[in-house]
C-alpha atoms as a PDB file:
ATOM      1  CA  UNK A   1     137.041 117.474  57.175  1.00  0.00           C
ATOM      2  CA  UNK A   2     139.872 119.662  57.322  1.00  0.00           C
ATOM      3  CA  UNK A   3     143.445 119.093  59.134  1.00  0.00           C
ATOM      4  CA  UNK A   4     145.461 121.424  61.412  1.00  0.00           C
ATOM      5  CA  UNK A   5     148.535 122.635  60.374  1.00  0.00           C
ATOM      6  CA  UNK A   6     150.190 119.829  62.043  1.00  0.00           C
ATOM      7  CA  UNK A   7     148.917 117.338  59.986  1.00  0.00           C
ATOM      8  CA  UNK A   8     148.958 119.506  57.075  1.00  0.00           C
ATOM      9  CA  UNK A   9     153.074 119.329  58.078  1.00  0.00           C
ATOM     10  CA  UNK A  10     152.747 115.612  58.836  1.00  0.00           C
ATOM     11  CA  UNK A  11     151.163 114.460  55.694  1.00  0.00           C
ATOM     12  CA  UNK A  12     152.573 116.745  53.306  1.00  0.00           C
ATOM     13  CA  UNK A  13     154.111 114.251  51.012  1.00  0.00           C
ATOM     14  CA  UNK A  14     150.569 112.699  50.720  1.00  0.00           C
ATOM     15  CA  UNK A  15     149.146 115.890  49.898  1.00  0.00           C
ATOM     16  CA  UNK A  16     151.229 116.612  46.726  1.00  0.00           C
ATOM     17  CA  UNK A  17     150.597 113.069  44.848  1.00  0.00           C
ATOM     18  CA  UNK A  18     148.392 113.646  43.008  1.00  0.00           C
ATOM     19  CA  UNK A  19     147.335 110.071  43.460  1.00  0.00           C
ATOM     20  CA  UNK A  20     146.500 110.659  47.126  1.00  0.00           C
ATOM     21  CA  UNK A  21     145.792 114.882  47.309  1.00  0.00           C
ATOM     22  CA  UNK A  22     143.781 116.313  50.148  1.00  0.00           C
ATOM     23  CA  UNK A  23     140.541 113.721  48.784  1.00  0.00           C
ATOM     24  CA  UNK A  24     142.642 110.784  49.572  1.00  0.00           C
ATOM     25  CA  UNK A  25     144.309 111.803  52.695  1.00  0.00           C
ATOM     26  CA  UNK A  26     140.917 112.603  54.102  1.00  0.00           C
ATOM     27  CA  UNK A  27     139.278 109.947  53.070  1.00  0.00           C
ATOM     28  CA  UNK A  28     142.555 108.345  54.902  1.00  0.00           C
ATOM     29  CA  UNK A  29     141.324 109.737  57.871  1.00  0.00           C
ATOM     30  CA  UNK A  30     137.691 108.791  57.813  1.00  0.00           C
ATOM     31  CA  UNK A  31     138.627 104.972  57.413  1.00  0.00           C
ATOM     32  CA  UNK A  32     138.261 102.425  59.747  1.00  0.00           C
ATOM     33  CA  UNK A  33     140.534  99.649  58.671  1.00  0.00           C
ATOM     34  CA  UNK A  34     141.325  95.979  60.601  1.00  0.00           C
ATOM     35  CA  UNK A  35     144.280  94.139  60.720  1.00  0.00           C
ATOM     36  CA  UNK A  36     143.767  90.669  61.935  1.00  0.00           C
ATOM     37  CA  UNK A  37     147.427  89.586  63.069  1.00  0.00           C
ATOM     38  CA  UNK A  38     149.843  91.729  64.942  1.00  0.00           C
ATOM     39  CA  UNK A  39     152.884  89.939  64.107  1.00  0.00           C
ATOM     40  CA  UNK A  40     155.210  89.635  60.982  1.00  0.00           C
ATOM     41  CA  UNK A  41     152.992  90.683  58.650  1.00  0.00           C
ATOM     42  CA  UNK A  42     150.591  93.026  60.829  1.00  0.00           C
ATOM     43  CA  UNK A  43     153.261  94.940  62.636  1.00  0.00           C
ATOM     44  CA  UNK A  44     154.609  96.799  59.754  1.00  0.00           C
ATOM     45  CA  UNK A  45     151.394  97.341  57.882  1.00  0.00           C
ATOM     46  CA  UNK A  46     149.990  98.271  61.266  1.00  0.00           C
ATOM     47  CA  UNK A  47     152.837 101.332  61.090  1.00  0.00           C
ATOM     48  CA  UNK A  48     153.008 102.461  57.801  1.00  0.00           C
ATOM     49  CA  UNK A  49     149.101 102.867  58.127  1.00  0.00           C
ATOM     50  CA  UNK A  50     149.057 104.829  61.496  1.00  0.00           C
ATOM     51  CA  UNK A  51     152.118 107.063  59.880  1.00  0.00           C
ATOM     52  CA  UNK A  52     149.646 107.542  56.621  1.00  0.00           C
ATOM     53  CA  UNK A  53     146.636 109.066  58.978  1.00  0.00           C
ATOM     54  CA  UNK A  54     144.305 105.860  58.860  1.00  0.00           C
ATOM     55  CA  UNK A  55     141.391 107.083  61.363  1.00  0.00           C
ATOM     56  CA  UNK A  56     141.075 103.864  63.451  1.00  0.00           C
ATOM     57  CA  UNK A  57     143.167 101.227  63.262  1.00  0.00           C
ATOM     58  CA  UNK A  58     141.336  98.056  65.164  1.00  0.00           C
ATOM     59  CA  UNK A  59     144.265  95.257  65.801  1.00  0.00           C
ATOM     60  CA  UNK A  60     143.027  91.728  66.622  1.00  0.00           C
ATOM     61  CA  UNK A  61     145.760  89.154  68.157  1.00  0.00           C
ATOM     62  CA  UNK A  62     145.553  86.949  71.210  1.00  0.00           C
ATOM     63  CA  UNK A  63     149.034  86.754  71.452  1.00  0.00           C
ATOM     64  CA  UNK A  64     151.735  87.915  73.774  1.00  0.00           C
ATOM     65  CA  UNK A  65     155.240  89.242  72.657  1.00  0.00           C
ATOM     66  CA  UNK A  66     158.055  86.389  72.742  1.00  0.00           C
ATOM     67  CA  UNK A  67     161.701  87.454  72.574  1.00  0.00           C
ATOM     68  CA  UNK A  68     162.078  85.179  68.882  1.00  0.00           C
ATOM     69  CA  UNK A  69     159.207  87.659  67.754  1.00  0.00           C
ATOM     70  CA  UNK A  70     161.841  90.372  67.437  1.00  0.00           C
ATOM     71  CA  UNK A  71     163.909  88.804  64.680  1.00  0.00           C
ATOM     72  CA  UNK A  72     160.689  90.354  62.397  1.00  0.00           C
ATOM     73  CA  UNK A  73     158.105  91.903  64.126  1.00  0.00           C
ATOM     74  CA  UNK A  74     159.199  95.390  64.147  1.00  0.00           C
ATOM     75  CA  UNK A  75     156.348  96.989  65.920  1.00  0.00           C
ATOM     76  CA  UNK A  76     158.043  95.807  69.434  1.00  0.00           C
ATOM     77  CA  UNK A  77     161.372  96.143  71.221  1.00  0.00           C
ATOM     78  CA  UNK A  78     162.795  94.482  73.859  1.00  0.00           C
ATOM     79  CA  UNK A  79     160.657  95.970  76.938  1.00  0.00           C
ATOM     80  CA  UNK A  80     157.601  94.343  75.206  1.00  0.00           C
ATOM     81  CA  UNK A  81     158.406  90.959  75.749  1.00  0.00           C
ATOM     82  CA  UNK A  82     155.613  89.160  77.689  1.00  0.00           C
ATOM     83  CA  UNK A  83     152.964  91.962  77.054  1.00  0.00           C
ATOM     84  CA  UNK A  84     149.784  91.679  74.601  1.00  0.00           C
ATOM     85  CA  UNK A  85     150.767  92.240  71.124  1.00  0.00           C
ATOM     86  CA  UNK A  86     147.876  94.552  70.600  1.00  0.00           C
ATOM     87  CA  UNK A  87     148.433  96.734  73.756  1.00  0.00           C
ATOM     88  CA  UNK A  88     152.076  96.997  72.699  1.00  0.00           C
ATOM     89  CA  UNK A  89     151.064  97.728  69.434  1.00  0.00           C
ATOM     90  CA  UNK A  90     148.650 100.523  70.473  1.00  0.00           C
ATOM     91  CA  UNK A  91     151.457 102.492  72.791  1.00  0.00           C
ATOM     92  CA  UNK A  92     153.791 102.123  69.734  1.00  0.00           C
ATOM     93  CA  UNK A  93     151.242 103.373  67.449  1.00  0.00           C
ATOM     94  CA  UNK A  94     149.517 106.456  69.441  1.00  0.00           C
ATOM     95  CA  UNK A  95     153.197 107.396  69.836  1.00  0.00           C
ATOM     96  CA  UNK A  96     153.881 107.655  65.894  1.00  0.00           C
ATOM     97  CA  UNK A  97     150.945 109.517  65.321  1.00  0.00           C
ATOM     98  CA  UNK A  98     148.228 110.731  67.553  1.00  0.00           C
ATOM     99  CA  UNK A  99     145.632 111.585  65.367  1.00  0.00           C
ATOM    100  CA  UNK A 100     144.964 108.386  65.133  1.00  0.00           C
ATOM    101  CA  UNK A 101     142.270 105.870  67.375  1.00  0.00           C
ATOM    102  CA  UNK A 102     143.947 102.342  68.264  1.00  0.00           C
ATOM    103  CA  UNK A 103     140.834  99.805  69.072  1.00  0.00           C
ATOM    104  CA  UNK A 104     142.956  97.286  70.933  1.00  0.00           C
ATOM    105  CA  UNK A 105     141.238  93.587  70.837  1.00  0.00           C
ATOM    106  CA  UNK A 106     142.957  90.743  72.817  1.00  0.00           C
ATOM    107  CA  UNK A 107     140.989  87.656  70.927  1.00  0.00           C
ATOM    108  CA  UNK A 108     141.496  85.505  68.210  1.00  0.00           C
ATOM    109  CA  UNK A 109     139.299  85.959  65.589  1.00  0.00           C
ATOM    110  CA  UNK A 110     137.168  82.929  64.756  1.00  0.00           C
ATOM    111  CA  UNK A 111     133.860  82.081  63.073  1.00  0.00           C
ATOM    112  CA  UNK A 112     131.910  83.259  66.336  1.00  0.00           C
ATOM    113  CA  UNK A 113     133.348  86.477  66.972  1.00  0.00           C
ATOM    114  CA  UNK A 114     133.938  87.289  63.492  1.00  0.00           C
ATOM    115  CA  UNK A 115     131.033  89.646  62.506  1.00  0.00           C
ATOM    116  CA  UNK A 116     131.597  91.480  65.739  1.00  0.00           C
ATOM    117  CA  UNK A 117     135.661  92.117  65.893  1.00  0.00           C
ATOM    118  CA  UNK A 118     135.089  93.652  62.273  1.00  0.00           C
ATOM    119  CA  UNK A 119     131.688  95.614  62.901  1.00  0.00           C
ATOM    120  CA  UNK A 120     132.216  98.831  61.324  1.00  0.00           C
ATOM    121  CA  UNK A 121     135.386  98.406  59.149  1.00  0.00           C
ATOM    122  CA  UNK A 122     135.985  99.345  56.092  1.00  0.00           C
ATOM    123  CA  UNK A 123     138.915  97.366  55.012  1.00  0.00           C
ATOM    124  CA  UNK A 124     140.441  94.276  56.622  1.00  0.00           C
ATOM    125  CA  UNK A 125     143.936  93.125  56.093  1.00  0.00           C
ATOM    126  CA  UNK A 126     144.363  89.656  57.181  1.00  0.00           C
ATOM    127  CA  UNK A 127     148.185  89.356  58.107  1.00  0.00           C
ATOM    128  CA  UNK A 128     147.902  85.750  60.339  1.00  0.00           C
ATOM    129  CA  UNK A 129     150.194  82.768  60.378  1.00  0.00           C
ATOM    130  CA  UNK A 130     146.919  80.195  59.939  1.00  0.00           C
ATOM    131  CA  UNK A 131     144.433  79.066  57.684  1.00  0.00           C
ATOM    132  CA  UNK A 132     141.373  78.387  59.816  1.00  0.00           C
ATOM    133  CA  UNK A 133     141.761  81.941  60.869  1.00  0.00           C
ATOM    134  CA  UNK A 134     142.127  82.951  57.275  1.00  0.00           C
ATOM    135  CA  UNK A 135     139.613  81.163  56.038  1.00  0.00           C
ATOM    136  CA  UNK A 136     137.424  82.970  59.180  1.00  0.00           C
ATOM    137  CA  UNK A 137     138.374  86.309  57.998  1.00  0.00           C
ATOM    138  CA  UNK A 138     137.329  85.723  54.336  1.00  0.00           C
ATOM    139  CA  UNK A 139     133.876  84.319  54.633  1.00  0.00           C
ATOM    140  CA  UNK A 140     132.807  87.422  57.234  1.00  0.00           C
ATOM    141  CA  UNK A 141     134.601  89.802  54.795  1.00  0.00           C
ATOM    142  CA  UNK A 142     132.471  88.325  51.778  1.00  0.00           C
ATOM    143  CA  UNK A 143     129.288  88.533  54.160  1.00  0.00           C
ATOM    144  CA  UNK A 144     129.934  91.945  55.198  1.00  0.00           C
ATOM    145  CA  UNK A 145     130.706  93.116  52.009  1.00  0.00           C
ATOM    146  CA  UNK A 146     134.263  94.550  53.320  1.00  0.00           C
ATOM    147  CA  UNK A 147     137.516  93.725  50.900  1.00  0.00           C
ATOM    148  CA  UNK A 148     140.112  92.108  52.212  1.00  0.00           C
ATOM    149  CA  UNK A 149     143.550  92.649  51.860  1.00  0.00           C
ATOM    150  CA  UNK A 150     145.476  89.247  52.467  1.00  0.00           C
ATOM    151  CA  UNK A 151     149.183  88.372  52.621  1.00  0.00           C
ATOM    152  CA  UNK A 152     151.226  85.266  53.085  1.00  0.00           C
ATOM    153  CA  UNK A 153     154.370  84.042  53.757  1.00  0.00           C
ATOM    154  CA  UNK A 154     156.455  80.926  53.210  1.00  0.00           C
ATOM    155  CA  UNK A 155     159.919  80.828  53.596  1.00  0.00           C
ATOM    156  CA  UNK A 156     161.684  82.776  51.155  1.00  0.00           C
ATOM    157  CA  UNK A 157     158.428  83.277  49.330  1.00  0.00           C
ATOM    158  CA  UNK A 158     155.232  85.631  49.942  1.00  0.00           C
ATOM    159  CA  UNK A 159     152.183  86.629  48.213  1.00  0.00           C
ATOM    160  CA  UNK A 160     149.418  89.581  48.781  1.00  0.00           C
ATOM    161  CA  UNK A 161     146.426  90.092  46.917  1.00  0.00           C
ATOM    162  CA  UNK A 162     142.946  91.776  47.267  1.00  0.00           C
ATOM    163  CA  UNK A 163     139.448  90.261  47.587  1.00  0.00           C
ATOM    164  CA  UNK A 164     136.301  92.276  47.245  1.00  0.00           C
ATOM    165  CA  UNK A 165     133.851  89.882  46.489  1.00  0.00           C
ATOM    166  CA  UNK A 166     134.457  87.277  43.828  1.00  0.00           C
ATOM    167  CA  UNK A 167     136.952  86.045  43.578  1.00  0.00           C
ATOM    168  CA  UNK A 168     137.456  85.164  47.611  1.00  0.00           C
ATOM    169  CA  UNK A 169     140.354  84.130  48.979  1.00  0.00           C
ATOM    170  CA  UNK A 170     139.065  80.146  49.229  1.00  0.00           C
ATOM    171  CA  UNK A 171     138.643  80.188  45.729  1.00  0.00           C
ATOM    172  CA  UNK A 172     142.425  81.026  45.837  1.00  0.00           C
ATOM    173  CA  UNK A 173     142.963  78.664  48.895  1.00  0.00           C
ATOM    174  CA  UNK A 174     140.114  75.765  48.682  1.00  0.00           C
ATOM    175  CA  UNK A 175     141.758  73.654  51.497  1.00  0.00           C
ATOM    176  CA  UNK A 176     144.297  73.906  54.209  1.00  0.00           C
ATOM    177  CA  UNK A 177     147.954  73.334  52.420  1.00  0.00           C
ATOM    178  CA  UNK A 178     149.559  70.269  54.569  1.00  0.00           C
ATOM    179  CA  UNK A 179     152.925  72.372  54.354  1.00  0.00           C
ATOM    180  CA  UNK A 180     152.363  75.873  55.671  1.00  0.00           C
ATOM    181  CA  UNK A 181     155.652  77.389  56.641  1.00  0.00           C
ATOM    182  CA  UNK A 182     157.033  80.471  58.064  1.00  0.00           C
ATOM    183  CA  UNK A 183     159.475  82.769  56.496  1.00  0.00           C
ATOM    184  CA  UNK A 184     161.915  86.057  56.571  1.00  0.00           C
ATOM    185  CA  UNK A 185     160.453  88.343  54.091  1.00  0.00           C
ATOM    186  CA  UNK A 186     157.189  89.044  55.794  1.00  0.00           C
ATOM    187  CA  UNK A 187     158.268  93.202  56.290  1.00  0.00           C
ATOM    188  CA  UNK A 188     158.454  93.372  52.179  1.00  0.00           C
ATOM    189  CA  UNK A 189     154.753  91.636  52.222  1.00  0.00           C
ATOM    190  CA  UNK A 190     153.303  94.304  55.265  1.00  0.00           C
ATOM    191  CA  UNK A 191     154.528  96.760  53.297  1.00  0.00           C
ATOM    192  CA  UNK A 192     152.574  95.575  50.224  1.00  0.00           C
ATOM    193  CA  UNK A 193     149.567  95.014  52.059  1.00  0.00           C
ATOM    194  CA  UNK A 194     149.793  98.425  53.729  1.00  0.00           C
ATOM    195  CA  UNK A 195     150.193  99.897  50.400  1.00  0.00           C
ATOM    196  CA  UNK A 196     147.343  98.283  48.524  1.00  0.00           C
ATOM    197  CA  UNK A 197     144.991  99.266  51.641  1.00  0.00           C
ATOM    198  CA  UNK A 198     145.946 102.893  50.930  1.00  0.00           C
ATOM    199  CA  UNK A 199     145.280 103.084  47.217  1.00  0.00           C
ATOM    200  CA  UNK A 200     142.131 101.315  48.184  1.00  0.00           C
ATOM    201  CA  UNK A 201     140.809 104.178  50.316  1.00  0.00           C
ATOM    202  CA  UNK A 202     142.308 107.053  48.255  1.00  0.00           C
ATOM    203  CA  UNK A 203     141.080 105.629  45.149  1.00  0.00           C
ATOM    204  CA  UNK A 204     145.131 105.768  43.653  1.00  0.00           C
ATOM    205  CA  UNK A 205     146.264 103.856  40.951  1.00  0.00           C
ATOM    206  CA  UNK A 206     144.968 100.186  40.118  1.00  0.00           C
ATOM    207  CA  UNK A 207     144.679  97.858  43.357  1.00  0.00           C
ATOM    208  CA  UNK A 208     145.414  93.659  43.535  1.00  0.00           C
ATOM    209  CA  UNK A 209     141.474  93.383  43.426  1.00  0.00           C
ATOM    210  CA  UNK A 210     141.199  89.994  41.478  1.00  0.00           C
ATOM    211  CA  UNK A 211     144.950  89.227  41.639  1.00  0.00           C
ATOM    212  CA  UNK A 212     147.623  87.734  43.579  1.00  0.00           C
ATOM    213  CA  UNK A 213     151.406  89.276  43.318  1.00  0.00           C
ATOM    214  CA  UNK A 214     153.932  86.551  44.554  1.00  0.00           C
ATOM    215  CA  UNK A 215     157.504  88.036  45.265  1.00  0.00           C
ATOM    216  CA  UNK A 216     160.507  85.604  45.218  1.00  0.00           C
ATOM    217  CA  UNK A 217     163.171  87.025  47.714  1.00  0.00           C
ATOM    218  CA  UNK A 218     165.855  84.928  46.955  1.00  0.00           C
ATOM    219  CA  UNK A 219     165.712  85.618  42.748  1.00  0.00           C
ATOM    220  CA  UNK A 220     164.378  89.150  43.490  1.00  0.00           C
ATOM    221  CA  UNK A 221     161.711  88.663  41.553  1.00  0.00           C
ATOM    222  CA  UNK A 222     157.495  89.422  41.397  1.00  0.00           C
ATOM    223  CA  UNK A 223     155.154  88.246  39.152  1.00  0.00           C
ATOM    224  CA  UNK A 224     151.537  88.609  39.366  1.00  0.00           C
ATOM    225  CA  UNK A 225     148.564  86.465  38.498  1.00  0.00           C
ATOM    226  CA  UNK A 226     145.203  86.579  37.945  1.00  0.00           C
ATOM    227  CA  UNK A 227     142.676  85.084  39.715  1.00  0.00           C
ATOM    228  CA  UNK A 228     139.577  83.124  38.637  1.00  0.00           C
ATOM    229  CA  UNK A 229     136.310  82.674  40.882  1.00  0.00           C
ATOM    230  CA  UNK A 230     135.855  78.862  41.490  1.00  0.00           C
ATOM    231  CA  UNK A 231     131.621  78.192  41.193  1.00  0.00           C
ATOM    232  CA  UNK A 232     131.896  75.503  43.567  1.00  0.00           C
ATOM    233  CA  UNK A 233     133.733  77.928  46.193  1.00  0.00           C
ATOM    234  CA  UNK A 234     131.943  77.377  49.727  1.00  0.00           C
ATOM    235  CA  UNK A 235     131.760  80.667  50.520  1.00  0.00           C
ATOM    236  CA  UNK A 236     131.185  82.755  47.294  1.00  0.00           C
ATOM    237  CA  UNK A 237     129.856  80.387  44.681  1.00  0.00           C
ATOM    238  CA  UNK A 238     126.327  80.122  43.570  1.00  0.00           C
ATOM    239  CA  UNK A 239     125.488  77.658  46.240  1.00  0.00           C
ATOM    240  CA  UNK A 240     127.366  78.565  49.453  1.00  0.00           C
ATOM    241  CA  UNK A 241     125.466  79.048  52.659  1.00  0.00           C
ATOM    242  CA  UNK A 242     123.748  82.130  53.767  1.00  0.00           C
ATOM    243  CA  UNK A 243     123.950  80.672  57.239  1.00  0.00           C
END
């Protein structure tokens, strides 16, 4: 693969790290990557990714843009309220860079559609406000064989690790929490997530695979964790279902 000198302009600053190099930016370019959720946390790992030259970007969201969305979701402006987030997203996107394919898909992903949203992906990031649909996204990641960035939010709080195989993320999350809340530092966490997706794909520096950073925006603080498989897990244990 080799890049016009346009995008030898446009990714210039990848091309000198040599973390990322012209390997990583086209391996960049070959990847198909998913993010499930275009709001808080999908919108700005859904830019930083098409700015970094990700192939195809496929974004999965039923939703339509709501005028309180614009306090955080900084993929839309103000002429965007009442259309689909993901056909939004895809004008904003093709207009930051347009090298690179926007697969547009208007559904929520559940356990039915699953396997067939993410067909083809390399990498998922799961950036949605639920756990059913997390918990979704992590058992056809684990079947598939795809890791899976993740990222959460709650309140002041958010955490984003990596999954690629065992641990999976409901060994981390067993159960739906009785208390899930929203918050106002999901851009910091889409940036993480964006970031650990890249140095996934180019191979740079040591990824979240097995562990969970938390970052504490009120204290300004991170601390990161490790994460332990759990062997009754339903989904990657010894004896979870191959159904």
């Amino acid at each position: 693969m080799s890049f016009s000198e346009r995008e030898v302009e446009r990714y210039a600053r990848h091309l000198v790290l040599r973390e990322v190099g012209g390997q990583g930016q086209q391996a960049l370019a070959r990847a198909s990557v998913a993010i499930v959720g275009a709001g808080g946390l999908g919108a700005p790992a859904a830019l930083y990714l098409a700015a970094a030259g990700v192939g195809q970007l496929t974004l999965i969201d039923p939703d339509v843009v709501d005028l309180s969305n614009l306090q955080r979701q900084v993929l839309f402006d103000t002429a965007d309220v009442g259309a689909a987030k993901v056909e939004a997203a895809a004008r904003r996107l093709a207009a930051l860079n347009p090298h690179v394919t926007i697969d547009a898909q208007r559904a929520r992903l559940e356990a039915d559609n699953a396997v067939g949203l993410l067909a083809g992906c390399d990498l998922v990031l799961d950036g949605t406000d639920n756990f059913a649909t997390r918990f979704d996204v992590n058992a056809a990641c684990v079947a598939a064989g795809v890791p899976l960035v993740s990222g959460a939010i709650g309140r002041w709080t958010g955490q984003v690790g990596v999954f690629a195989g065992r641990p999976c993320y409901r060994c981390l999350a067993p159960e739906i929490p009785p208390d899930a809340e929203t918050c106002v530092a999901v851009g910091v966490i889409g940036s993480m997530m964006a970031l650990e997706a890249i140095k996934l794909i180019a191979r740079a520096g040591d990824s979240l695979t097995g562990r969970l950073l938390i970052y504490d925006a009120l204290a300004a603080e991170t601390r990161t964790v490790t994460l332990v498989a759990d062997p009754h897990c339903p989904v990657c244990g010894p004896t979870a279902s191959t159904e």
